[in-house]
PDB file of N, CA and C in Angstrom:
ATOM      1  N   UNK A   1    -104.859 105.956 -90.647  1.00  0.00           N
ATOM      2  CA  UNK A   1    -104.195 104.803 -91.247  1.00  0.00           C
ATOM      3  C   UNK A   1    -104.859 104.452 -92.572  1.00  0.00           C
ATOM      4  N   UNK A   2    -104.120 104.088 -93.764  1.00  0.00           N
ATOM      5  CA  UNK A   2    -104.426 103.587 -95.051  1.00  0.00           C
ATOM      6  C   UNK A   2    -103.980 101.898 -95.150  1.00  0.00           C
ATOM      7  N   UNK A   3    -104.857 101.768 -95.477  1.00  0.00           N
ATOM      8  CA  UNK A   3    -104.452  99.970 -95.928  1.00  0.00           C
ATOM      9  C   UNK A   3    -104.229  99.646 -97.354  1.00  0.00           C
ATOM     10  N   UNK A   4    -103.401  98.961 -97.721  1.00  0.00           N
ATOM     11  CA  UNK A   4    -103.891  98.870 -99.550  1.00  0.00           C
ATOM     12  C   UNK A   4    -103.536  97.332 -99.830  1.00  0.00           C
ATOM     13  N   UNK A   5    -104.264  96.978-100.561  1.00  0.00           N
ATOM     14  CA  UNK A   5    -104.179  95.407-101.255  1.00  0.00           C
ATOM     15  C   UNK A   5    -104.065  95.322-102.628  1.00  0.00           C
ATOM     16  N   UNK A   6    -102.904  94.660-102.833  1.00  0.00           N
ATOM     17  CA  UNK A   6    -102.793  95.005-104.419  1.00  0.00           C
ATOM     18  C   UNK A   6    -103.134  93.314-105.209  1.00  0.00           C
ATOM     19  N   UNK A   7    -103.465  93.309-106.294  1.00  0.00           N
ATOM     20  CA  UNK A   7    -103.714  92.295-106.745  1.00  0.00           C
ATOM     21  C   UNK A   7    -103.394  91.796-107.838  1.00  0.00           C
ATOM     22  N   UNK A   8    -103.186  90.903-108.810  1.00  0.00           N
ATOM     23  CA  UNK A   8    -102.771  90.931-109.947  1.00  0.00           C
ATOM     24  C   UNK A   8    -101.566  90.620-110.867  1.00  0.00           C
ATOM     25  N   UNK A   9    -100.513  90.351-109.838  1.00  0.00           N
ATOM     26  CA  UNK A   9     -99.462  89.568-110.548  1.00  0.00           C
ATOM     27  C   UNK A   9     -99.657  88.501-110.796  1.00  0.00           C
ATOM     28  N   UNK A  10     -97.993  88.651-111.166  1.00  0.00           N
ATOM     29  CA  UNK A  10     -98.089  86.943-112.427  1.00  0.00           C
ATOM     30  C   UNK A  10     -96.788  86.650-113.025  1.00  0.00           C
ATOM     31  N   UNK A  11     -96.856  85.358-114.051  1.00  0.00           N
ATOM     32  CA  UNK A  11     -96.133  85.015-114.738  1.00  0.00           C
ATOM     33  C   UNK A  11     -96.262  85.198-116.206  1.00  0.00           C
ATOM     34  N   UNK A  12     -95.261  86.018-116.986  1.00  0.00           N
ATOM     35  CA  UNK A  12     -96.113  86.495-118.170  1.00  0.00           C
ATOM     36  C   UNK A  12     -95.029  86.221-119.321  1.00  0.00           C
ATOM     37  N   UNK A  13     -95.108  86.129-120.983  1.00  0.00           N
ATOM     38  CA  UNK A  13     -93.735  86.084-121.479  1.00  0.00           C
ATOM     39  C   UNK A  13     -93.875  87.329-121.870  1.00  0.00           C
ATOM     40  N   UNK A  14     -92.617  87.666-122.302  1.00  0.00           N
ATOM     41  CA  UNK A  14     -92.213  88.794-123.042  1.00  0.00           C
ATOM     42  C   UNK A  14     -93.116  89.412-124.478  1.00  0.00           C
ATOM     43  N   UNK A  15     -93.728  90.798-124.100  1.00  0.00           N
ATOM     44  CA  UNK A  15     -94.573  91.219-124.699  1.00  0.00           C
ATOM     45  C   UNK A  15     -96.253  91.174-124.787  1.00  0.00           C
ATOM     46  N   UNK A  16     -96.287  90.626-123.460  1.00  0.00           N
ATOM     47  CA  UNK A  16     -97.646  90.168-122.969  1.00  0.00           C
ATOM     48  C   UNK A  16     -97.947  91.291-122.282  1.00  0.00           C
ATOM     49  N   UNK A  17     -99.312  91.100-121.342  1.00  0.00           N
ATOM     50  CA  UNK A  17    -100.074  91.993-120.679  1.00  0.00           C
ATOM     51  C   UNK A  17    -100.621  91.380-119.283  1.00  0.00           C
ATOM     52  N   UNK A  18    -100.571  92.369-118.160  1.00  0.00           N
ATOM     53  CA  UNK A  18    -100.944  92.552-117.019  1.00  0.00           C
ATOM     54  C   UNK A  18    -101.885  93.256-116.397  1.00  0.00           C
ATOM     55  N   UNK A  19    -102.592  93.162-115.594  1.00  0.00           N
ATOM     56  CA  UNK A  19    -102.657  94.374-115.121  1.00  0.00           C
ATOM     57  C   UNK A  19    -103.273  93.923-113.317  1.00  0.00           C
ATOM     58  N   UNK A  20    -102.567  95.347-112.652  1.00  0.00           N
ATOM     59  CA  UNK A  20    -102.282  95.300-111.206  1.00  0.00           C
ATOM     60  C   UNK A  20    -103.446  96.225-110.750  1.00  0.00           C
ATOM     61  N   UNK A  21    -103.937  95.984-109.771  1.00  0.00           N
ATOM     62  CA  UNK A  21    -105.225  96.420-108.852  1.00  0.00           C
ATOM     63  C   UNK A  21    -104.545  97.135-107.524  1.00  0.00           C
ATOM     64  N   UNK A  22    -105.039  98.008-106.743  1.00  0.00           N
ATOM     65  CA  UNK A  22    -104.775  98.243-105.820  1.00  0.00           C
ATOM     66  C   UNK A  22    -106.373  99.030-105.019  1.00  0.00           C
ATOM     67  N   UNK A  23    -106.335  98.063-103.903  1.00  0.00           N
ATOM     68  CA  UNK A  23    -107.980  99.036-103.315  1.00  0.00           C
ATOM     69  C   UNK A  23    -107.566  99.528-101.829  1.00  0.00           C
ATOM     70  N   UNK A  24    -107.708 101.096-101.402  1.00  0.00           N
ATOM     71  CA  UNK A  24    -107.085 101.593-100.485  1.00  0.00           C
ATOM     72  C   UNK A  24    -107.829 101.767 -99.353  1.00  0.00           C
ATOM     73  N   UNK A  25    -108.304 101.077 -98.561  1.00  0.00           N
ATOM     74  CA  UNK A  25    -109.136 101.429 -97.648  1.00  0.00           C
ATOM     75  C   UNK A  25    -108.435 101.853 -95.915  1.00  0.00           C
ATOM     76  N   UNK A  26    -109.762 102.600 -95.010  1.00  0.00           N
ATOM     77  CA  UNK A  26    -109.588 103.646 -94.050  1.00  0.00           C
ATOM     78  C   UNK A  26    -109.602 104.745 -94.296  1.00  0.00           C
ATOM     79  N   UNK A  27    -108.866 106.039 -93.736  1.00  0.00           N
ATOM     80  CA  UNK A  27    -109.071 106.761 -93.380  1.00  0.00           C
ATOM     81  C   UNK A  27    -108.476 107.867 -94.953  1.00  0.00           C
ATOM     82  N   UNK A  28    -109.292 107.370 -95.776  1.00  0.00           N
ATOM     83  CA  UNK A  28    -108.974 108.184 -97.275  1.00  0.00           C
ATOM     84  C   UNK A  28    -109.186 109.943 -97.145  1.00  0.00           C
ATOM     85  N   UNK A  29    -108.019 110.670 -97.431  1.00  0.00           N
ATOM     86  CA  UNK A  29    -107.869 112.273 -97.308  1.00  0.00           C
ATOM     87  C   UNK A  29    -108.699 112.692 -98.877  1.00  0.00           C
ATOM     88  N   UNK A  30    -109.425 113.484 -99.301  1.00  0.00           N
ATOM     89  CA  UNK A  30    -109.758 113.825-100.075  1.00  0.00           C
ATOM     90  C   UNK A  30    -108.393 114.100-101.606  1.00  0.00           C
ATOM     91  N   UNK A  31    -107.663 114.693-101.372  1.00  0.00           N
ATOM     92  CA  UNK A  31    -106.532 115.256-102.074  1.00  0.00           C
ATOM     93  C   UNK A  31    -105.335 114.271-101.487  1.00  0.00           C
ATOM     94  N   UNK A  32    -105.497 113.400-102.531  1.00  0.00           N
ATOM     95  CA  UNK A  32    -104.024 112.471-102.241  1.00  0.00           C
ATOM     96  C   UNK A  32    -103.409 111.703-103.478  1.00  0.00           C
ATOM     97  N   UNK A  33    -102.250 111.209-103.899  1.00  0.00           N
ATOM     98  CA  UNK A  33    -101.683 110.256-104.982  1.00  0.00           C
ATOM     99  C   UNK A  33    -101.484 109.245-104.973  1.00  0.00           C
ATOM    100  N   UNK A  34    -101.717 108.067-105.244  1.00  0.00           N
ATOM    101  CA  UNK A  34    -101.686 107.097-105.054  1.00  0.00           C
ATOM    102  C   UNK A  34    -100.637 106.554-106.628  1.00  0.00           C
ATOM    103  N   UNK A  35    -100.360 105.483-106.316  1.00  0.00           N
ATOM    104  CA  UNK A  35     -98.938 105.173-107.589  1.00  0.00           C
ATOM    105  C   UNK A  35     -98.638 103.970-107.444  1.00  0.00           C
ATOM    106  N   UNK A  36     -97.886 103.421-108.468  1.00  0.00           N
ATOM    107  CA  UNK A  36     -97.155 102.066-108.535  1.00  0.00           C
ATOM    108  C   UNK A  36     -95.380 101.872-108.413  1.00  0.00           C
ATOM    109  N   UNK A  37     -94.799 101.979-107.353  1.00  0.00           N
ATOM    110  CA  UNK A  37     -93.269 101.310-107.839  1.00  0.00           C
ATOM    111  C   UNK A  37     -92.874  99.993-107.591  1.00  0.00           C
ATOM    112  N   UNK A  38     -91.357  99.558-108.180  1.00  0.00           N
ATOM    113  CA  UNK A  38     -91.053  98.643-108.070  1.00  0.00           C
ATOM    114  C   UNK A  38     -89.471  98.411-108.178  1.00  0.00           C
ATOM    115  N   UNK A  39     -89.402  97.055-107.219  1.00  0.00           N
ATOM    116  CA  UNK A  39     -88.364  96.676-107.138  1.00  0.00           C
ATOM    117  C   UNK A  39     -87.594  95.341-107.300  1.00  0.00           C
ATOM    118  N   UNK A  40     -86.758  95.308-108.035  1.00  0.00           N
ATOM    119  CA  UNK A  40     -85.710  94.038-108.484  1.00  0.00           C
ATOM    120  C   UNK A  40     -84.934  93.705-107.844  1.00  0.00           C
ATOM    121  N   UNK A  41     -84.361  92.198-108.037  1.00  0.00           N
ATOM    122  CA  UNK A  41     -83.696  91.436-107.257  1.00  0.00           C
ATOM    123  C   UNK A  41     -82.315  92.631-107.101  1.00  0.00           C
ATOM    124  N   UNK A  42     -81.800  93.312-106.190  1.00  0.00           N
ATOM    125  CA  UNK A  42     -80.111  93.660-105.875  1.00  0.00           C
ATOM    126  C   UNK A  42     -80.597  95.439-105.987  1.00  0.00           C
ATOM    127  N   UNK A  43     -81.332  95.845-106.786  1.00  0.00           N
ATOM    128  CA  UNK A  43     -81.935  97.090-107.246  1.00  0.00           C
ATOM    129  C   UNK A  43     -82.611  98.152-106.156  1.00  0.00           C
ATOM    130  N   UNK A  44     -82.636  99.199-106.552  1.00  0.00           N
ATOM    131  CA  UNK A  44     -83.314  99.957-105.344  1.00  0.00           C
ATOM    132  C   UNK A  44     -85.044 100.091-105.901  1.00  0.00           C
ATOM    133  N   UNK A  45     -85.785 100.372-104.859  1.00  0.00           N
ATOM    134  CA  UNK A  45     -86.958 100.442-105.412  1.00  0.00           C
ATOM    135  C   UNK A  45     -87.048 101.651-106.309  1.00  0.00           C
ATOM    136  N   UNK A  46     -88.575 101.782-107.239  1.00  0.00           N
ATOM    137  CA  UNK A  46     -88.251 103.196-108.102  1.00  0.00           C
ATOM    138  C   UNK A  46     -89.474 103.548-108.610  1.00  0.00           C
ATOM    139  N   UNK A  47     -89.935 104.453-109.110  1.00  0.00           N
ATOM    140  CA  UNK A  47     -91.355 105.015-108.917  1.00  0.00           C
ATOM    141  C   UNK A  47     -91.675 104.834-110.634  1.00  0.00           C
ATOM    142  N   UNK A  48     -92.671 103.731-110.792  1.00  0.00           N
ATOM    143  CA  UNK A  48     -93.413 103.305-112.038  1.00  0.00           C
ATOM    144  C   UNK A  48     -94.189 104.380-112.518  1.00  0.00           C
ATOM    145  N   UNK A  49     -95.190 104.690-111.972  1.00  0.00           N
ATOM    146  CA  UNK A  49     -96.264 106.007-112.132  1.00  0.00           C
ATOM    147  C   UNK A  49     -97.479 106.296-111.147  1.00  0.00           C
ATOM    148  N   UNK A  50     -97.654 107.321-111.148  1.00  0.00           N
ATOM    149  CA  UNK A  50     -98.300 107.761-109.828  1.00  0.00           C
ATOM    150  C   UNK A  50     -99.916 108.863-110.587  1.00  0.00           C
ATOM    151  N   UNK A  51    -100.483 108.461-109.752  1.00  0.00           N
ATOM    152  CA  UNK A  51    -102.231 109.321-110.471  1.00  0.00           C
ATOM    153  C   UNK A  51    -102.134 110.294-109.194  1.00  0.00           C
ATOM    154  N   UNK A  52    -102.586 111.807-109.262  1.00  0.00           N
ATOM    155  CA  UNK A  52    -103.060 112.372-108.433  1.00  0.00           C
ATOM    156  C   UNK A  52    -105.072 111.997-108.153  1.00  0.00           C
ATOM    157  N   UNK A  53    -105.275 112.432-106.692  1.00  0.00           N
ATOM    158  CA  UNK A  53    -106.899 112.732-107.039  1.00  0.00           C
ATOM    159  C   UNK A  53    -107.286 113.681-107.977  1.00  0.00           C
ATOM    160  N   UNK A  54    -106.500 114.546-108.369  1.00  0.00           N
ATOM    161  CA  UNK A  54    -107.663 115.204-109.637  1.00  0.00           C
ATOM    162  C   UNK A  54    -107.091 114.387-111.041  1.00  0.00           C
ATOM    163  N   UNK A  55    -106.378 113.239-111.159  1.00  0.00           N
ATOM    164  CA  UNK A  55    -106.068 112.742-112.321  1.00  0.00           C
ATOM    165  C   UNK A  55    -105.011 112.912-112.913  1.00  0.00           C
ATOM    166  N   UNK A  56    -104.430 114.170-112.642  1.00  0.00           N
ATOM    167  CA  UNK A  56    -102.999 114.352-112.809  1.00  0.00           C
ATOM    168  C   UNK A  56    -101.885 113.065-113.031  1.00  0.00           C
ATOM    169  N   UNK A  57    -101.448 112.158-114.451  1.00  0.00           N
ATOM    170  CA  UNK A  57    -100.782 111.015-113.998  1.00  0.00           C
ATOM    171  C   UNK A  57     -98.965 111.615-114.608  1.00  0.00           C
ATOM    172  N   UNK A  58     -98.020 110.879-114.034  1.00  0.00           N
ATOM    173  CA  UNK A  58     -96.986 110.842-114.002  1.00  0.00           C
ATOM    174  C   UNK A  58     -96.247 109.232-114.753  1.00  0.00           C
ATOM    175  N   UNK A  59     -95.401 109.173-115.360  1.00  0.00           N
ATOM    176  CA  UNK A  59     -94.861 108.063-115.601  1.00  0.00           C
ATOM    177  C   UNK A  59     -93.243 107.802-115.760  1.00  0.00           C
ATOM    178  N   UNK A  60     -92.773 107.154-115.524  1.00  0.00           N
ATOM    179  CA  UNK A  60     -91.120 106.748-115.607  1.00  0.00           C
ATOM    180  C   UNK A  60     -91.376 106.967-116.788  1.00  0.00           C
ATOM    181  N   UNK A  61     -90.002 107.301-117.545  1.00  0.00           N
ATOM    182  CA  UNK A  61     -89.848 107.332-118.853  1.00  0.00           C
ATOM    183  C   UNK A  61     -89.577 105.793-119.349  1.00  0.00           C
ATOM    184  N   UNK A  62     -89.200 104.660-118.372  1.00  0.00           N
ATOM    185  CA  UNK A  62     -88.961 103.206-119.157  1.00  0.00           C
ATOM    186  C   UNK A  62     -90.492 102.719-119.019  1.00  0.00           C
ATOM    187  N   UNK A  63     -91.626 102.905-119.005  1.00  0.00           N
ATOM    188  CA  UNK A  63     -92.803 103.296-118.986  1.00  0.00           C
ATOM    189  C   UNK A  63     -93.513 103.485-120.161  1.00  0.00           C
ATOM    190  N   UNK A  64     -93.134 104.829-120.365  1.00  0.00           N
ATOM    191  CA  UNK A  64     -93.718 105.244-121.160  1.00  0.00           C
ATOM    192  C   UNK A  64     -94.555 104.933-122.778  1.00  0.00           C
ATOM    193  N   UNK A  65     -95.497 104.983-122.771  1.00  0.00           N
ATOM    194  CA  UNK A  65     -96.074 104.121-124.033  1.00  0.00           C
ATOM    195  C   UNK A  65     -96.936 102.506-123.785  1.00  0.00           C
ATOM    196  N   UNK A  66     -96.142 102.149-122.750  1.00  0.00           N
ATOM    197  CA  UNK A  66     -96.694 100.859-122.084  1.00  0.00           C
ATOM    198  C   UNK A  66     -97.304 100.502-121.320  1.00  0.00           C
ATOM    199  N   UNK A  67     -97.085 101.063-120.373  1.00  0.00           N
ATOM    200  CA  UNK A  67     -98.271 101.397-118.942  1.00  0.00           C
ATOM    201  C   UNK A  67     -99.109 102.693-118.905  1.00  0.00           C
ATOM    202  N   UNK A  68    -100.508 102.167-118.237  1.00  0.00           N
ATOM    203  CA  UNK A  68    -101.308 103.023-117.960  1.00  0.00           C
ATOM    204  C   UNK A  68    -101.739 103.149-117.154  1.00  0.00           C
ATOM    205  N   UNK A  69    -101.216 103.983-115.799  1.00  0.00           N
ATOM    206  CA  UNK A  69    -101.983 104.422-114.590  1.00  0.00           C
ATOM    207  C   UNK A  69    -104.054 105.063-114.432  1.00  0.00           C
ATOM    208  N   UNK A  70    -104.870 104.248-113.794  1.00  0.00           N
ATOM    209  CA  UNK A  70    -105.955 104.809-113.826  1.00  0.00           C
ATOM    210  C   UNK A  70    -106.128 104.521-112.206  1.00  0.00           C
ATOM    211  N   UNK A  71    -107.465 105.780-111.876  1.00  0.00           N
ATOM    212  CA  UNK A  71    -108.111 105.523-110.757  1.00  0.00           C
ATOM    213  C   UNK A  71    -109.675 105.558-110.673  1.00  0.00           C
ATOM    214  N   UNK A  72    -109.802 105.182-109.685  1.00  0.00           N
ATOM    215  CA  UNK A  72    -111.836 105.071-109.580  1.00  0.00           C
ATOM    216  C   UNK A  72    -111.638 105.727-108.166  1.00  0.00           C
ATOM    217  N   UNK A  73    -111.901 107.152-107.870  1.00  0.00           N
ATOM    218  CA  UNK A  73    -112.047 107.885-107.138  1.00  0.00           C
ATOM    219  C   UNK A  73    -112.909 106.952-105.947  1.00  0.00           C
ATOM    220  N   UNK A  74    -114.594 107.045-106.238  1.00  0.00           N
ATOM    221  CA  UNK A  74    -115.598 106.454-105.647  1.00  0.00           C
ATOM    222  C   UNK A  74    -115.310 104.933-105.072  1.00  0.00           C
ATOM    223  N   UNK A  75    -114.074 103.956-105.814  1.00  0.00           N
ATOM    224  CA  UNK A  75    -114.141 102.619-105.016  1.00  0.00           C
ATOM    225  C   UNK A  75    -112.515 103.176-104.296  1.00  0.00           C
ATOM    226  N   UNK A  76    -111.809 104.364-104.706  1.00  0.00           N
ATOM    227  CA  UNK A  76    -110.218 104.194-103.941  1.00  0.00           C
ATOM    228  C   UNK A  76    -109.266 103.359-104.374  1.00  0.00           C
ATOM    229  N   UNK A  77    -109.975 102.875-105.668  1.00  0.00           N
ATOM    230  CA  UNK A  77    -108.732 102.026-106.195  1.00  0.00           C
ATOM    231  C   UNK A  77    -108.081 102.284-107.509  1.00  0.00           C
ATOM    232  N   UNK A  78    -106.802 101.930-107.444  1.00  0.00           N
ATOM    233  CA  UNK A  78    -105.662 102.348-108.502  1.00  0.00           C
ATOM    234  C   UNK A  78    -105.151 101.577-109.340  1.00  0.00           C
ATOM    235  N   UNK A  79    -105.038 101.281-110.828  1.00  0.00           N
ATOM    236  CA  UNK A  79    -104.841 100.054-111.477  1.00  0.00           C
ATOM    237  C   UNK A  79    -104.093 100.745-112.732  1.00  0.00           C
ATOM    238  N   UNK A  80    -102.958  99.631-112.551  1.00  0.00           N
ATOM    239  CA  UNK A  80    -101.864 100.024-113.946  1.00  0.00           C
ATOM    240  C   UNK A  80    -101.517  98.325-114.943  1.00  0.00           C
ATOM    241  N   UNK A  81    -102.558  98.724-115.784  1.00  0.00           N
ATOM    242  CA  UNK A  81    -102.421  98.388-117.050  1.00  0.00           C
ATOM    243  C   UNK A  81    -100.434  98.531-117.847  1.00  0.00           C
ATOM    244  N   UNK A  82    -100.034  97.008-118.063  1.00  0.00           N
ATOM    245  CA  UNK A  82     -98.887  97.024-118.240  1.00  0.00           C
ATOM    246  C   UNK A  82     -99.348  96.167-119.409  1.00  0.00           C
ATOM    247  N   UNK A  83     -98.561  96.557-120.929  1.00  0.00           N
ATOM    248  CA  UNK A  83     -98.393  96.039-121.822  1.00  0.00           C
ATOM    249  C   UNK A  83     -96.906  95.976-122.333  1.00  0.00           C
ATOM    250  N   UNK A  84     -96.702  95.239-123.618  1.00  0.00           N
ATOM    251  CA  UNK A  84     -95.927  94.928-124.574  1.00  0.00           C
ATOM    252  C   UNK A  84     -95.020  94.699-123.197  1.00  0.00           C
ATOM    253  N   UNK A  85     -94.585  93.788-122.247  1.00  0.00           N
ATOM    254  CA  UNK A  85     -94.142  93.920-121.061  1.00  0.00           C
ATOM    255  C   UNK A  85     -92.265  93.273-121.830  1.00  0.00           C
ATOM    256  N   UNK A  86     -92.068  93.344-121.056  1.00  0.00           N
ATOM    257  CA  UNK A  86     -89.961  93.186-121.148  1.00  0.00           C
ATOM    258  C   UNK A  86     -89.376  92.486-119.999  1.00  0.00           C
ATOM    259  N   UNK A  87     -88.484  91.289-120.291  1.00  0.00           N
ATOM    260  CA  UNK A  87     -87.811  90.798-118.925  1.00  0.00           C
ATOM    261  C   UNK A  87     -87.475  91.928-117.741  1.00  0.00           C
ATOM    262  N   UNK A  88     -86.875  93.042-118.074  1.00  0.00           N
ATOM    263  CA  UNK A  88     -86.303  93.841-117.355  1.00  0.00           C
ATOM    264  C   UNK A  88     -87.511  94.488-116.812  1.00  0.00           C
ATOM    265  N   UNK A  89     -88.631  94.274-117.006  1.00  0.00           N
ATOM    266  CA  UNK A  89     -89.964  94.894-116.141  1.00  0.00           C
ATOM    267  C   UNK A  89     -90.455  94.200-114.879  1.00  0.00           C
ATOM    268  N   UNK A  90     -89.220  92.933-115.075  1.00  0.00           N
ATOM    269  CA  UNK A  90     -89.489  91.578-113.703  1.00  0.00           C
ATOM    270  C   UNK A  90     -89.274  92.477-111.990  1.00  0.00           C
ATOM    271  N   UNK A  91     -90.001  91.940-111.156  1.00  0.00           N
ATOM    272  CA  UNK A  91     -90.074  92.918-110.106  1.00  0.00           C
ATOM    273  C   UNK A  91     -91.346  93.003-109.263  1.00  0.00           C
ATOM    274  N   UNK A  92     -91.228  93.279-107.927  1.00  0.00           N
ATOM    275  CA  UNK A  92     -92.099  93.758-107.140  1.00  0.00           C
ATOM    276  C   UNK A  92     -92.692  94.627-107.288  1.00  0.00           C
ATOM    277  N   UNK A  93     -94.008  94.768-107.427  1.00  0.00           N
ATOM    278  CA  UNK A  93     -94.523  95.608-107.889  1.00  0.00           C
ATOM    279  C   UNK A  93     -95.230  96.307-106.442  1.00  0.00           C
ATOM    280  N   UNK A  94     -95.214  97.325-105.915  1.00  0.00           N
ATOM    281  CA  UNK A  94     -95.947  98.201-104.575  1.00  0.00           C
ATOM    282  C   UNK A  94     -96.654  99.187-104.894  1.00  0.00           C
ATOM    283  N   UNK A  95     -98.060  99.239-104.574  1.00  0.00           N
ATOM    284  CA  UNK A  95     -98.635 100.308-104.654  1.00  0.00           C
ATOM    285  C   UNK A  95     -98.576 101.581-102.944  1.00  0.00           C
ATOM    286  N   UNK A  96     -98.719 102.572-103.576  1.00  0.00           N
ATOM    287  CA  UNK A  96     -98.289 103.575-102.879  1.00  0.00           C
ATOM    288  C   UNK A  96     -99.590 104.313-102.702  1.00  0.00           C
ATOM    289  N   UNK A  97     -99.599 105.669-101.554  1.00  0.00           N
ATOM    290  CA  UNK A  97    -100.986 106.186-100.770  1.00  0.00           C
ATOM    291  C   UNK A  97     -99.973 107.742-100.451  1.00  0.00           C
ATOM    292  N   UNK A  98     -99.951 108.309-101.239  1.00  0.00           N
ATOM    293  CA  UNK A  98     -99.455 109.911-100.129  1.00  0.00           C
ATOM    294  C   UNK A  98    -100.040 110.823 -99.671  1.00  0.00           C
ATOM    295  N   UNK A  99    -100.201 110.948 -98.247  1.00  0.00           N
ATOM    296  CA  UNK A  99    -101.138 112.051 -98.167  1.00  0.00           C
ATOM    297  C   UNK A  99    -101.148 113.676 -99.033  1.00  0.00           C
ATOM    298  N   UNK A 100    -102.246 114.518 -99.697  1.00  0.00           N
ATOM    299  CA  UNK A 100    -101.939 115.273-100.187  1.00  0.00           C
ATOM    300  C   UNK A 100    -101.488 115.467-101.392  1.00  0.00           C
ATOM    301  N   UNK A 101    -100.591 116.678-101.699  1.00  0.00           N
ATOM    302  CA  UNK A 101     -99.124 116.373-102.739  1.00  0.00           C
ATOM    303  C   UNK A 101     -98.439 116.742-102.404  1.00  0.00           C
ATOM    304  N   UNK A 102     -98.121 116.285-101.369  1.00  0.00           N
ATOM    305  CA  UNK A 102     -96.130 116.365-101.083  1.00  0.00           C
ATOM    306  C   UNK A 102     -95.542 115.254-101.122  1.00  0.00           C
ATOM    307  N   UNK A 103     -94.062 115.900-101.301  1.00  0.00           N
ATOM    308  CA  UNK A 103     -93.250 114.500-101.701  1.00  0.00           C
ATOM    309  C   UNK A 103     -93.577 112.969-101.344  1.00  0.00           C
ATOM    310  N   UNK A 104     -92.961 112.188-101.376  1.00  0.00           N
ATOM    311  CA  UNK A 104     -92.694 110.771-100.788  1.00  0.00           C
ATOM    312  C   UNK A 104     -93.998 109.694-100.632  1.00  0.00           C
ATOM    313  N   UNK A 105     -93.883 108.702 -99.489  1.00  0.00           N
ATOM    314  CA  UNK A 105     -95.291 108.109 -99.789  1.00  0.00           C
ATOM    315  C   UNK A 105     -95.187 107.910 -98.268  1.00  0.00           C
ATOM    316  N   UNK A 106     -96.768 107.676 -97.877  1.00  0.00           N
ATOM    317  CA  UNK A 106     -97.003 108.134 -96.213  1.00  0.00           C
ATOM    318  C   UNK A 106     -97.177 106.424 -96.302  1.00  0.00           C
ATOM    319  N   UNK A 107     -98.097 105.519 -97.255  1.00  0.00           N
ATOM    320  CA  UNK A 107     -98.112 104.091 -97.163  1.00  0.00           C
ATOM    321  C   UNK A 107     -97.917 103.587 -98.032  1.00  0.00           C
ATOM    322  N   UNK A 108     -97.172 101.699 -97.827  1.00  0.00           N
ATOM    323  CA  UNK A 108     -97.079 101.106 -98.759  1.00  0.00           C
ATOM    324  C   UNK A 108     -98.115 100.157 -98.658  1.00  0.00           C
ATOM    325  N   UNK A 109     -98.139  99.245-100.338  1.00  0.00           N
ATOM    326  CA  UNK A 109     -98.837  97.538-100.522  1.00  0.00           C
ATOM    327  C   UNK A 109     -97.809  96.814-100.086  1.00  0.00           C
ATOM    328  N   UNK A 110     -98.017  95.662-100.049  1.00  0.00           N
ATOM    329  CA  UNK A 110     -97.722  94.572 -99.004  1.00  0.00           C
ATOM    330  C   UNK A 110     -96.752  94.003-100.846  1.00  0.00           C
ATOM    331  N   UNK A 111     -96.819  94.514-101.858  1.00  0.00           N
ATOM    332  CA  UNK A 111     -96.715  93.993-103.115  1.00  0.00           C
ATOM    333  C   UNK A 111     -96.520  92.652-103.696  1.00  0.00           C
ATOM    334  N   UNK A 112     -96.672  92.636-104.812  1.00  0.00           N
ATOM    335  CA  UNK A 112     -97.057  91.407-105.990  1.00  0.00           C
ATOM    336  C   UNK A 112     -95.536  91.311-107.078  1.00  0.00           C
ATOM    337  N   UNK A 113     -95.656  90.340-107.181  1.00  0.00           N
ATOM    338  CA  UNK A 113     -94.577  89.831-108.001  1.00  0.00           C
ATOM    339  C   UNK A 113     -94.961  90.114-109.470  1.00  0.00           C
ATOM    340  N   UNK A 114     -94.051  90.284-110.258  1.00  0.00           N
ATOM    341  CA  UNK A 114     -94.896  90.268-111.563  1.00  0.00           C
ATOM    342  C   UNK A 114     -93.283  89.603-112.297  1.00  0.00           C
ATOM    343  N   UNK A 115     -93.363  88.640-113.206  1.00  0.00           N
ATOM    344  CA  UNK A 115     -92.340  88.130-113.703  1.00  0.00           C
ATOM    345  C   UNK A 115     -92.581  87.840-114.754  1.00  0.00           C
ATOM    346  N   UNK A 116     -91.581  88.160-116.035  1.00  0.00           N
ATOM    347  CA  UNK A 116     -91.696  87.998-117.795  1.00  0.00           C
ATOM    348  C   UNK A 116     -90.714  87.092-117.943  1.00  0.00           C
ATOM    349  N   UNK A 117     -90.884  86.303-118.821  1.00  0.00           N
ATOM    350  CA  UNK A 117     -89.914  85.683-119.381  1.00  0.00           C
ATOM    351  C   UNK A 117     -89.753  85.827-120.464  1.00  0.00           C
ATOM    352  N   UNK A 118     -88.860  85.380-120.662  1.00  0.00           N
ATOM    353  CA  UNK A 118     -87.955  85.898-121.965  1.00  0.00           C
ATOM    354  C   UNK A 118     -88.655  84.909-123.240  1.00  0.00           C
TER     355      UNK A 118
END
């Protein structure tokens, strides 16, 4: 079993900065990805960006340039740095745990709100 606690939302205006924590504790697999998605009011959830353990990072292309996925191997925790932020970035934010690298995610965060205003 993986646990994760994410931390770090908020209320922010448009073009401001965030940034979200996630610390994964139990039964941590050596070779695994850990990531950020999120989801909006009516919307399906959707995959923000994801770090492998060797560092390997991934990002949505509405992303791109703005967020920065990092990890700290040694504490298990995962933190995405969100700038120049946009109403349409409003949303639940969940951090994710997959065992390995195969598809999908084995656990979720309990997630954080993060809301811009206009």
């Amino acid at each position: 079993q993986v646990q994760l606690v994410e931390s770090g939302g908020g209320l922010v205006q448009a073009g401001g900065s965030l940034r979200l924590s996630c610390a994964a504790s139990g039964t941590i697999f050596s070779i695994n990805r850990m990531g950020w998605y999120r989801q909006a009011p009516g919307k399906q959830r959707e995959v923000v960006a994801a770090i492998s353990s060797g560092g390997i990072t991934n990002y949505a292309d509405f992303v791109k340039g703005r967020f920065t996925i990092s990890r700290d191997g040694a504490r298990n925790t995962v933190s995405l740095q969100m700038n120049s932020l946009k109403p349409e970035d409003t949303a639940v934010y969940y951090c994710s745990y997959t065992l390995g690298s195969r598809l999908g995610v084995d656990y979720w965060g309990q997630g954080t709100q993060v809301t811009v205003s206009s």
